[in-house]
Protein backbone atom coordinates (compact mmCIF):
# COMPACT_ATOMS: atom_id res chain seq x y z
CA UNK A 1 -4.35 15.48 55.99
CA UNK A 2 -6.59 16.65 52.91
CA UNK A 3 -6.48 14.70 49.91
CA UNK A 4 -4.89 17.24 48.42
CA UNK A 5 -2.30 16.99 50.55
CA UNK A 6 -1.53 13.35 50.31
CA UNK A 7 -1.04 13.19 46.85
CA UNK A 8 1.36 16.56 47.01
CA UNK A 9 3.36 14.35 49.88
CA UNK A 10 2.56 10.63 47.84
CA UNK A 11 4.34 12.79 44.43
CA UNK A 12 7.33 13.78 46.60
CA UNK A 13 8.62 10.56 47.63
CA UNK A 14 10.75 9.57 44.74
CA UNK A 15 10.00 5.93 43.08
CA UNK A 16 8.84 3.31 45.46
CA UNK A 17 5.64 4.81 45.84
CA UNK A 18 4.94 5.22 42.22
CA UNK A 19 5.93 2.06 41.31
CA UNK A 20 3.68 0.62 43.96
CA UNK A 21 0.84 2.85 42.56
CA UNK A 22 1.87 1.81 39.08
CA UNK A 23 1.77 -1.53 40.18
CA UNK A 24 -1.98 -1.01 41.62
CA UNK A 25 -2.87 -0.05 38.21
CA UNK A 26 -1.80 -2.72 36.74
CA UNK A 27 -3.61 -5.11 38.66
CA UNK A 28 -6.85 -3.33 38.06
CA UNK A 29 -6.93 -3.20 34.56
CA UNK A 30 -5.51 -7.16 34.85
CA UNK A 31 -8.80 -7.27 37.02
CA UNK A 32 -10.64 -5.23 34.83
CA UNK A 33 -9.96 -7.00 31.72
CA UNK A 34 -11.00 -10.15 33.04
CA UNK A 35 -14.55 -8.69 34.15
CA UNK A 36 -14.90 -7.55 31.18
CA UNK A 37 -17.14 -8.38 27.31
CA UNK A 38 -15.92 -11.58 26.55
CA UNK A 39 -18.57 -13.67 24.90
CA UNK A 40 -19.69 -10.88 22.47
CA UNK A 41 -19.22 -11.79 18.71
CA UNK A 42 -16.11 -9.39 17.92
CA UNK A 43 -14.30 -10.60 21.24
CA UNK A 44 -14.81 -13.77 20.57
CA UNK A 45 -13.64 -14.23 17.36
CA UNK A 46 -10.19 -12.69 18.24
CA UNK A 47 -9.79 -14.92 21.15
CA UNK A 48 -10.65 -17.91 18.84
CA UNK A 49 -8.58 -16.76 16.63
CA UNK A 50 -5.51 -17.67 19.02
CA UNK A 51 -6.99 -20.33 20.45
CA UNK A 52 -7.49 -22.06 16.72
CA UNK A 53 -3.58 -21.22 16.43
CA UNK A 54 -2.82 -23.50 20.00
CA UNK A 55 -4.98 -25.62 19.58
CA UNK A 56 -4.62 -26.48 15.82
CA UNK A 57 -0.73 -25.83 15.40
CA UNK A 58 -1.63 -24.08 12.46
CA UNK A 59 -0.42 -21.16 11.48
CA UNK A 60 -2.01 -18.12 11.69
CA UNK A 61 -2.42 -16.78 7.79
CA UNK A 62 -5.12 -14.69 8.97
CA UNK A 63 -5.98 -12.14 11.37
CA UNK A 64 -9.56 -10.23 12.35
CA UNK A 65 -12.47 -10.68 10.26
CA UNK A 66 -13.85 -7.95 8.24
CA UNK A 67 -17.76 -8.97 8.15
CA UNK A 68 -19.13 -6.12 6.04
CA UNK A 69 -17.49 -7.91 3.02
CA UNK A 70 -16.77 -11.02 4.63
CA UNK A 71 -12.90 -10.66 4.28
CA UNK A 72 -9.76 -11.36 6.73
CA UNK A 73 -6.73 -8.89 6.83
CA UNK A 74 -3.63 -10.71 6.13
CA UNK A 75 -0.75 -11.57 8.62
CA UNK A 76 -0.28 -13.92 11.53
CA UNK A 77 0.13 -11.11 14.48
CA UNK A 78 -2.95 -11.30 15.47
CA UNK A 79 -3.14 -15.06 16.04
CA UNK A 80 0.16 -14.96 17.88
CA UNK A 81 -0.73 -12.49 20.33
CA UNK A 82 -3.99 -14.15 21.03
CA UNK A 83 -2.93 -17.65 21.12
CA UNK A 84 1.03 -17.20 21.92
CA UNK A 85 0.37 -16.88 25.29
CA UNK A 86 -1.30 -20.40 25.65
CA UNK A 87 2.22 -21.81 25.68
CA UNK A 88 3.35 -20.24 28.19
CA UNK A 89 0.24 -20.63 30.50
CA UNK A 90 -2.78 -22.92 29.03
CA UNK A 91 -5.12 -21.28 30.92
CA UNK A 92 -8.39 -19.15 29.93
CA UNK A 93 -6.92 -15.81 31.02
CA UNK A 94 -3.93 -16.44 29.64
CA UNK A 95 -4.42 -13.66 26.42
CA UNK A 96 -6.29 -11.25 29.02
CA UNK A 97 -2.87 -10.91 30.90
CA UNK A 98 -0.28 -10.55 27.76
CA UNK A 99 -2.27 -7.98 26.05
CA UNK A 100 -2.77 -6.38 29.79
CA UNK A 101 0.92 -6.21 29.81
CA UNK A 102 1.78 -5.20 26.68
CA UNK A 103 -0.92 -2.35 27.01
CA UNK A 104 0.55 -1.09 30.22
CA UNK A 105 3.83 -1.02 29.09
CA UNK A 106 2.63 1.26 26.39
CA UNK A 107 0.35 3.84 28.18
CA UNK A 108 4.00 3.66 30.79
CA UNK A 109 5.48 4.96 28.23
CA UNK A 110 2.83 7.66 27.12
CA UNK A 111 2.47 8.34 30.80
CA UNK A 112 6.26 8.84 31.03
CA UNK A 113 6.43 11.08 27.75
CA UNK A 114 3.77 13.35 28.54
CA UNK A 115 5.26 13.68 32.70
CA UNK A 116 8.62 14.53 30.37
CA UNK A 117 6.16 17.29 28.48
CA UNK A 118 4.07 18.81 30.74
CA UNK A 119 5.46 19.66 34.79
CA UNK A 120 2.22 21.66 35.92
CA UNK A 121 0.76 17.91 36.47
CA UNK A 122 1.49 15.32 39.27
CA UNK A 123 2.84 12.22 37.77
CA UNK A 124 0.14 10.31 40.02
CA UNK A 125 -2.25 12.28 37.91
CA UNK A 126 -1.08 11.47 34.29
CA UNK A 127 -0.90 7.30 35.12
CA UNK A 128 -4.07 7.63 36.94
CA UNK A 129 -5.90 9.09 34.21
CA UNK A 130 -3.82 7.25 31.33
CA UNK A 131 -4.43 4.14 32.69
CA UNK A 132 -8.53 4.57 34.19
CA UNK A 133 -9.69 6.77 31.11
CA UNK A 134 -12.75 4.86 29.52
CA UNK A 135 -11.52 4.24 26.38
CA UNK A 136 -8.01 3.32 27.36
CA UNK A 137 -8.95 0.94 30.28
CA UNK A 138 -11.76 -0.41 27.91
CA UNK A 139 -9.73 -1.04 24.93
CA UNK A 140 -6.54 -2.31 26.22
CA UNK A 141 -7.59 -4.83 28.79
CA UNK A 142 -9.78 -7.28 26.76
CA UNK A 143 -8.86 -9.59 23.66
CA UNK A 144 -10.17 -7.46 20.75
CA UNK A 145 -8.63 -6.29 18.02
CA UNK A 146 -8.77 -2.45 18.83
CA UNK A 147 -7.02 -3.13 22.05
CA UNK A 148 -3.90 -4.51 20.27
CA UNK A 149 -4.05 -0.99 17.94
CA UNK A 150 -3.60 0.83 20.82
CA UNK A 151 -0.84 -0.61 22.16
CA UNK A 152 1.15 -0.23 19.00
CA UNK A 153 -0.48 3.12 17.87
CA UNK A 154 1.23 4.99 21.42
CA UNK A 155 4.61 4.39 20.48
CA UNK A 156 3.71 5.88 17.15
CA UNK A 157 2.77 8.78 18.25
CA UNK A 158 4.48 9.42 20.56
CA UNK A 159 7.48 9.43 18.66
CA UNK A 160 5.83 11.31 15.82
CA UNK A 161 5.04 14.23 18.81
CA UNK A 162 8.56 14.05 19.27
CA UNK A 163 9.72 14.65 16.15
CA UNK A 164 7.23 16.94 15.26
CA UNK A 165 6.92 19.03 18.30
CA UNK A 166 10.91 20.01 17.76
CA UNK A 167 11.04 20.78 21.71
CA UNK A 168 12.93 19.17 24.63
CA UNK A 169 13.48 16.12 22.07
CA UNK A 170 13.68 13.14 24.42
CA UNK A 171 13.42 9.94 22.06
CA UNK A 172 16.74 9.33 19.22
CA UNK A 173 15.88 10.67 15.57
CA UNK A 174 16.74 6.97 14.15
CA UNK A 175 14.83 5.17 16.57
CA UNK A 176 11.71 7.21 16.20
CA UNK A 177 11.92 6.41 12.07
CA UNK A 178 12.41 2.73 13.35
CA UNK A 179 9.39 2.65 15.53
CA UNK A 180 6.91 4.33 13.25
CA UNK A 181 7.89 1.64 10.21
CA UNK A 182 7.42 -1.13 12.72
CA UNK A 183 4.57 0.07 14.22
CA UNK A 184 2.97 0.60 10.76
CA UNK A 185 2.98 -2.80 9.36
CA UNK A 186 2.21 -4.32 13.31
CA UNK A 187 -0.70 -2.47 13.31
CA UNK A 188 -1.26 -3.26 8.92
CA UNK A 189 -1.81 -6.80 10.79
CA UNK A 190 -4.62 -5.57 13.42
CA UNK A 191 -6.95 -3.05 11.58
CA UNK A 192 -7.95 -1.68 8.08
CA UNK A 193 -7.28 1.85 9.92
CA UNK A 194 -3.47 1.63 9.42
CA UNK A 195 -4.02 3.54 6.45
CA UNK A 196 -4.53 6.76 8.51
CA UNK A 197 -0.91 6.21 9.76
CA UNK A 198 0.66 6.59 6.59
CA UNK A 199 0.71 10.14 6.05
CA UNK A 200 2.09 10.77 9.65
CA UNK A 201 4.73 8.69 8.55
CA UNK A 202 5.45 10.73 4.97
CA UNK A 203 5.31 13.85 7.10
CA UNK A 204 7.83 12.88 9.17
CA UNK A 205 10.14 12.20 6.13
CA UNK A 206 9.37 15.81 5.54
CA UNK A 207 10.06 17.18 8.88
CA UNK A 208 13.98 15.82 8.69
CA UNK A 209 14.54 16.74 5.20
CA UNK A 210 13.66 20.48 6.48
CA UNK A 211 15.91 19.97 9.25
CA UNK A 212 18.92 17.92 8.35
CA UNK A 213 19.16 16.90 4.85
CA UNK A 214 22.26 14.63 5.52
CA UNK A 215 20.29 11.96 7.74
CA UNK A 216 17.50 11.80 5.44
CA UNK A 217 18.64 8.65 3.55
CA UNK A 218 19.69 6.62 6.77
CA UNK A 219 16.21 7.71 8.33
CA UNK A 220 14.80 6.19 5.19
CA UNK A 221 16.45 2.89 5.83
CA UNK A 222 16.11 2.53 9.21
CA UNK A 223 12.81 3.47 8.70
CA UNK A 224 12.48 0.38 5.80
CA UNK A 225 14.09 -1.95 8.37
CA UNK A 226 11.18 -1.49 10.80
CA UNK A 227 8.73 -1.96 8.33
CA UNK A 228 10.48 -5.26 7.49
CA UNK A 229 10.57 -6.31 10.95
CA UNK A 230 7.01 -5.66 11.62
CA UNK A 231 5.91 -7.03 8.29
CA UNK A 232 7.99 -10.51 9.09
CA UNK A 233 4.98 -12.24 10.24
CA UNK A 234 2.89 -11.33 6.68
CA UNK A 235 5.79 -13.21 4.60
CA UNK A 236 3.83 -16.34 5.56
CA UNK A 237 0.16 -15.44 4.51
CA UNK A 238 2.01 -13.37 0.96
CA UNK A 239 3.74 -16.72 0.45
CA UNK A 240 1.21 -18.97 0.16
CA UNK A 241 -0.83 -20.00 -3.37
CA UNK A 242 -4.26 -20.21 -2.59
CA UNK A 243 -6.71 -17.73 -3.75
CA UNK A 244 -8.94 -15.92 -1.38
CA UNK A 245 -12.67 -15.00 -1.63
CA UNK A 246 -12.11 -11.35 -1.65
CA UNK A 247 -9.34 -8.92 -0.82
CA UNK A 248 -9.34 -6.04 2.06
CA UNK A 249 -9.51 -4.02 -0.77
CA UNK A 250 -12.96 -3.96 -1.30
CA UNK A 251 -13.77 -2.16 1.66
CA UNK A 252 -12.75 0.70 0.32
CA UNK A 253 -15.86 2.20 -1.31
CA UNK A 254 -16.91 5.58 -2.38
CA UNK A 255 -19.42 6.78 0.53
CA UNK A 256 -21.06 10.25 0.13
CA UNK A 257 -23.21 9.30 3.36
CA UNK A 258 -20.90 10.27 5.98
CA UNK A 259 -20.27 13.85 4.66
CA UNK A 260 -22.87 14.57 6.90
CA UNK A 261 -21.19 13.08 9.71
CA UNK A 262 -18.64 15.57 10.52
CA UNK A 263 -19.92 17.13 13.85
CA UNK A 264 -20.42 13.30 15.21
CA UNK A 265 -16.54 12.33 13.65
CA UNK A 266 -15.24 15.17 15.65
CA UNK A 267 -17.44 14.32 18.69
CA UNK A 268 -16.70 10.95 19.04
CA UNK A 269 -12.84 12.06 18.15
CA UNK A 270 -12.33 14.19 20.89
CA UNK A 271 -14.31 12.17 23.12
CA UNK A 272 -11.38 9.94 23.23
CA UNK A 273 -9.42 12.19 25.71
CA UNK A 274 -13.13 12.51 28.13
CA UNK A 275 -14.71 10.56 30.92
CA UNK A 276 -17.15 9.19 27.81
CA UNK A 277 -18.48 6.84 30.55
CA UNK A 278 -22.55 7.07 28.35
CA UNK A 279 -20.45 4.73 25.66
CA UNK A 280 -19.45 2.34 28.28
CA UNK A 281 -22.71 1.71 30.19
CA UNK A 282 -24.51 0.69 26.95
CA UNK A 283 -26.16 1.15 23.66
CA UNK A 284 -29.54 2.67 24.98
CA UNK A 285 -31.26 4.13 27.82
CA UNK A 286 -32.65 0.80 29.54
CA UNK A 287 -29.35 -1.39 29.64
CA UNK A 288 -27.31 2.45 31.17
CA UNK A 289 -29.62 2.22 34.06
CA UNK A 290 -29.47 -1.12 34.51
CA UNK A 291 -25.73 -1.28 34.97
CA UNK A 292 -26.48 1.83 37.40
CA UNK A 293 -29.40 0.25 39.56
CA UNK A 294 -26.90 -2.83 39.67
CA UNK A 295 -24.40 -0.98 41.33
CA UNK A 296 -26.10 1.74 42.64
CA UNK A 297 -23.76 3.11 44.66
CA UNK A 298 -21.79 4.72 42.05
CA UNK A 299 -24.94 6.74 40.70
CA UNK A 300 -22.82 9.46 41.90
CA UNK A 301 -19.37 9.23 40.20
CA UNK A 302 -21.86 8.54 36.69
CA UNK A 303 -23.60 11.82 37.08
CA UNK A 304 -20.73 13.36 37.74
CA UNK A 305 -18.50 12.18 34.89
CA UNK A 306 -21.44 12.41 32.19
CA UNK A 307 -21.33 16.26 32.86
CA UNK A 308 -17.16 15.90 33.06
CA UNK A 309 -17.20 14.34 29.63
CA UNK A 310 -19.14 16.80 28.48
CA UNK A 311 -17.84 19.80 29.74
CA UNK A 312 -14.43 17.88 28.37
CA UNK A 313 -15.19 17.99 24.81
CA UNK A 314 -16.52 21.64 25.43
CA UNK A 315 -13.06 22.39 27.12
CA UNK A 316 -11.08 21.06 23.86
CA UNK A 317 -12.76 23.40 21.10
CA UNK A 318 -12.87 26.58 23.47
CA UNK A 319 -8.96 26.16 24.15
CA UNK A 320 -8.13 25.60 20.55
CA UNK A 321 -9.27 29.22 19.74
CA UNK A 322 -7.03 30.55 23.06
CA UNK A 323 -4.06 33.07 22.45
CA UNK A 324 -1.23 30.89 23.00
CA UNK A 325 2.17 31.67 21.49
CA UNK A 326 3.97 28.41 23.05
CA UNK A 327 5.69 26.72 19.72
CA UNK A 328 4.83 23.29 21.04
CA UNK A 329 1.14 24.17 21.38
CA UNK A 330 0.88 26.01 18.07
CA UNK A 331 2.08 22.73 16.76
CA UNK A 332 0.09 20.25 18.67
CA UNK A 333 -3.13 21.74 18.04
CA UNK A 334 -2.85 21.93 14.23
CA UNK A 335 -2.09 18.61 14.13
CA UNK A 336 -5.15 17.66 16.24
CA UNK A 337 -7.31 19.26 13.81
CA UNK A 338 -5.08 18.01 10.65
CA UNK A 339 -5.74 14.09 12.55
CA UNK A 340 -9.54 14.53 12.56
CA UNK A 341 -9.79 16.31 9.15
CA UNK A 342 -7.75 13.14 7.82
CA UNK A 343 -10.55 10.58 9.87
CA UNK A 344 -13.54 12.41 8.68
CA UNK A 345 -12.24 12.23 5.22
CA UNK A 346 -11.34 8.34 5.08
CA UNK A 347 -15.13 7.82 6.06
CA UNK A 348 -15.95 9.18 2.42
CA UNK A 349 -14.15 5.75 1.59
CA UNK A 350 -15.18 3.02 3.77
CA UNK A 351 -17.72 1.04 3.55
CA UNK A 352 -18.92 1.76 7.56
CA UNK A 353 -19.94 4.71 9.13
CA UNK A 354 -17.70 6.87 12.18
CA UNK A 355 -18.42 4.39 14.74
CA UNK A 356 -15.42 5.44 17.27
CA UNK A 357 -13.56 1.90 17.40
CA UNK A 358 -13.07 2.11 13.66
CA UNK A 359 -10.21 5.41 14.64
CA UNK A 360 -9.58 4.34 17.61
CA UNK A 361 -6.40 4.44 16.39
CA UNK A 362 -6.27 8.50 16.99
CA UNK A 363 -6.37 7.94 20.50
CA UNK A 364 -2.83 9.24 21.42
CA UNK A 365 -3.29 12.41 19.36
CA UNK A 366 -6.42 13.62 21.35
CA UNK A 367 -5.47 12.71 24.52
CA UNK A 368 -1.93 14.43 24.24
CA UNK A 369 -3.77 17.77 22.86
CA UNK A 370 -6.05 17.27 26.23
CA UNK A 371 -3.58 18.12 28.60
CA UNK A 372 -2.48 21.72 26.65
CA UNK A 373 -6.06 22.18 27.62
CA UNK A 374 -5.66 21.45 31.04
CA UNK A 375 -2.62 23.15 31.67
CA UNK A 376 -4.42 26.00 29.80
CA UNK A 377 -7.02 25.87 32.62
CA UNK A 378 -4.27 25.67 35.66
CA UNK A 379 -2.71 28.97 34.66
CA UNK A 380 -6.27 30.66 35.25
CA UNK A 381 -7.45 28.92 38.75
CA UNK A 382 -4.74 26.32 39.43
CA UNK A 383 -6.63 25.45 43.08
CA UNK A 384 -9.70 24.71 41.71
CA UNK A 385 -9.59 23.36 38.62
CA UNK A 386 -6.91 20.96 40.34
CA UNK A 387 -9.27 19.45 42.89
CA UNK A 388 -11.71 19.19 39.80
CA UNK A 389 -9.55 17.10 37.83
CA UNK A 390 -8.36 15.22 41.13
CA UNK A 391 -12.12 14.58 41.50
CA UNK A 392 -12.71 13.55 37.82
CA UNK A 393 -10.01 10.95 38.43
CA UNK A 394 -11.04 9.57 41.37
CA UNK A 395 -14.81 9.33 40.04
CA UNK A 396 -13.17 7.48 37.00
CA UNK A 397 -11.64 4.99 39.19
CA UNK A 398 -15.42 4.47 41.33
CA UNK A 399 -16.83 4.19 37.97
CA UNK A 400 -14.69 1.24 36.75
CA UNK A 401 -14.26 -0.46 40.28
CA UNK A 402 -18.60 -0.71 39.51
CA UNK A 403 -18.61 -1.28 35.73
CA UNK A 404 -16.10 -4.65 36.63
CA UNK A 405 -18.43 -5.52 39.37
CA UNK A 406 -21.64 -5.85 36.82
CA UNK A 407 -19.76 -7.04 34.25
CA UNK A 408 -17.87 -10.04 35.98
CA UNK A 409 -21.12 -12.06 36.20
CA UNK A 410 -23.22 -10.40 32.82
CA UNK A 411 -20.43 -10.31 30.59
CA UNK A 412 -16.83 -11.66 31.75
CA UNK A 413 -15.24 -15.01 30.79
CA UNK A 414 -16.53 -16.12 34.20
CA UNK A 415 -20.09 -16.27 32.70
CA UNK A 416 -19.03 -19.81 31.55
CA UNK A 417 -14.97 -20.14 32.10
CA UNK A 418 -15.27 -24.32 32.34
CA UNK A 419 -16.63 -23.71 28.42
CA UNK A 420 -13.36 -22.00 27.70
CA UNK A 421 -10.80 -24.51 29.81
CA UNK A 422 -12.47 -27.78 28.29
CA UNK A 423 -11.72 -25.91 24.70
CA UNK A 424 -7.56 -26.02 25.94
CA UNK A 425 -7.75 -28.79 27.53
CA UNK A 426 -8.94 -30.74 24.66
CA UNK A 427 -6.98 -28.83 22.43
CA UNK A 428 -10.69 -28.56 20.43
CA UNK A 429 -11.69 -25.15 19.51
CA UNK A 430 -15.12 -25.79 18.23
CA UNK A 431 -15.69 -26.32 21.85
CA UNK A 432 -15.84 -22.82 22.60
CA UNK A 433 -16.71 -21.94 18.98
CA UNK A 434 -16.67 -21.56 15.40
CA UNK A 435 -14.45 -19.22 13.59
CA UNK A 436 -16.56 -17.42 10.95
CA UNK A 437 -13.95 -17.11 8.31
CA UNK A 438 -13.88 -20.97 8.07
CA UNK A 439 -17.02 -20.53 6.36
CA UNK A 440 -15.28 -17.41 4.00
CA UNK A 441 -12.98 -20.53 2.66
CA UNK A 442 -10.04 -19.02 5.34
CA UNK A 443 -7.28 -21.63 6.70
């Protein structure tokens, strides 16, 4: 039996097999996560972040550092879903697996929405790639701060898409309006990039007065409601008297250097939805070959997805200018190009440049647009450009099976796990480290 074949016969079989296949998945990205960058400063922080919480009883007032102006976003989220975990299990990996689950659960339901959207794919396919891609599998299995944006910025969108779309509606108007005002101040909690969600969410306010007038005000308050309930764990921090050093605020700066950036914003945008696997093998030439020559055996699957990625990104702004009179493409595609135009302009106010994790909250809206593409391509050659895809996911799984192989001993929480245990154990967090903002004058 061709390959082919067995995942035409594994697709009709109804839902044991894909839940045991779902259930592979999400052991490999537990597996993943816990071979992968722990000790580096940004994932280290957020881990001590919750482990300061367990450790310390105290709450969390604070979440992730912002070090370019040496200031802390308000709100206890991110402690809780760092450190929460620890009283459940007090064990080292204990954050690894809740954010692993809460991750999966999300790119379920993205998998789910977009098997709902588009038939010309295998469901096999869509979880495969949703949940092996390199930038969901790399942010959304370790305990940094960009992983927990994801996981809140899917149910987002993909409730915007389905409002917005206005075809084969398959998620409640009210519930939608609930989700993207929770989701909104969650996220508010995580990253200084909730901003970019806002006018999504005015949009949407426009998008049901145009088509039923009478809902608008409940919409409103349901959508007030979720911001309430996501904003719950911020009452603490707003409460309290003591002044900080500086406010979030001031990393919003007037910066006419990245108007030049706008062919590397939309790169780096679209490259979001690609086997971007140069990213993931590191920051220059040397260290990329190094992780190859380590595990050389998947020299293969790397060449192979560094054309793929390219030829990716190449495939997304050819199909945009395709003839395509489908209402939900029309739709989807201006609103790709409306998501990056609104990225590349924030840059003009922040005080960093486009580096990719910075939007990584965008993720969803690239990656849906991705499979119009695809679909775009079936329609021409559905044989071949089917086995190429099959092959692309396949090589995306050999690529991470050897990326967690070098990383559990170079990078992983295994490098020194007793370091970590003795810091529960002792209920100590110095042990493992120092939080930075203690310095800032931060509880």
């Amino acid at each position: 039996m061709s390959l082919n074949r067995f995942f035409q016969y594994f697709n009709k079989q109804g839902s044991f097999p894909m839940i045991l296949m779902l259930s592979g998945l999400f052991l490999f990205r537990v597996v993943y996560g816990l071979c992968s960058e722990f000790w580096f400063e940004d994932e280290l922080q957020i881990y001590l972040i919750g482990l300061k919480y367990y450790t310390t009883g105290l709450w969390p007032y604070y979440g992730p550092d912002v070090v370019y102006t040496q200031t802390q976003i308000p709100g206890a989220l991110q402690g809780l879903l760092a450190g929460g975990s620890f009283i459940a299990w007090a064990a080292p990996e204990s954050p690894i697996l809740l954010v692993n689950i809460l991750s999966f659960g999300s790119l379920c339901l993205f998998g789910w929405y977009i098997s709902r959207r588009f038939h010309t794919f295998p469901k096999w396919m869509i979880y495969v790639w949703l949940m092996m891609a390199p930038w969901t599998i790399n942010y959304g299995t370790r305990v940094v701060n960009p992983s927990y944006v994801i996981i809140f910025a899917i149910p987002f969108f993909v409730g915007f898409i389905d409002l917005y779309t206005n075809k084969c509606r398959l998620i409640p108007r009210q519930l939608v309006f609930f989700v993207l005002g929770l989701m909104l101040t969650l996220i508010m909690q995580l990253h200084l990039s909730w901003v970019l969600l806002v006018p999504f969410a005015g949009y949407a306010f426009l998008i049901q007065w145009h088509h039923d007038r009478s809902r608008l005000l409940s919409s409103v308050l349901i959508f007030v409601i979720g911001l309430l309930a996501g904003a719950a764990t911020m009452v603490p921090t707003l409460l309290q008297p003591w002044p900080v050093n500086r406010g979030v605020e001031s990393n919003v700066v007037l910066n006419r250097e990245n108007i030049k950036n706008i062919f590397t914003v939309l790169m780096r945008y679209l490259a979001f939805a690609s086997a971007e696997v140069n990213y993931w093998l590191g920051g220059n030439t040397a260290s990329r070959l190094a992780v190859v020559k380590d595990q050389l055996w998947m020299a293969p699957a790397v060449i192979f997805l560094l054309v793929a990625g390219f030829a990716q990104v190449i495939l997304f702004v050819v199909a945009f200018f395709q003839k395509n009179t489908d209402e939900g493409w029309v739709r989807i595609k201006w609103i790709t190009v409306a998501a990056f135009l609104l990225v590349y302009l924030s840059f003009f106010f922040s005080i960093k440049g486009p580096s990719s994790h910075t939007f990584i909250i965008m993720m969803p809206v690239p990656m849906f647009y991705s499979f119009y593409c695809y679909e775009w391509l079936l329609k021409k050659r559905r044989t071949v450009w089917h086995r190429l895809l099959v092959t692309l996911v396949l090589c995306t799984v050999a690529f991470n099976i050897g990326m967690a192989l070098n990383g559990y001993h170079t990078r992983s929480l295994y490098r020194d796990r007793e370091k970590v245990k003795q810091a529960i154990e002792q209920r100590d967090y110095h042990l493992l480290g120092e939080r930075r903002s203690d310095a800032w004058g931060y509880r």
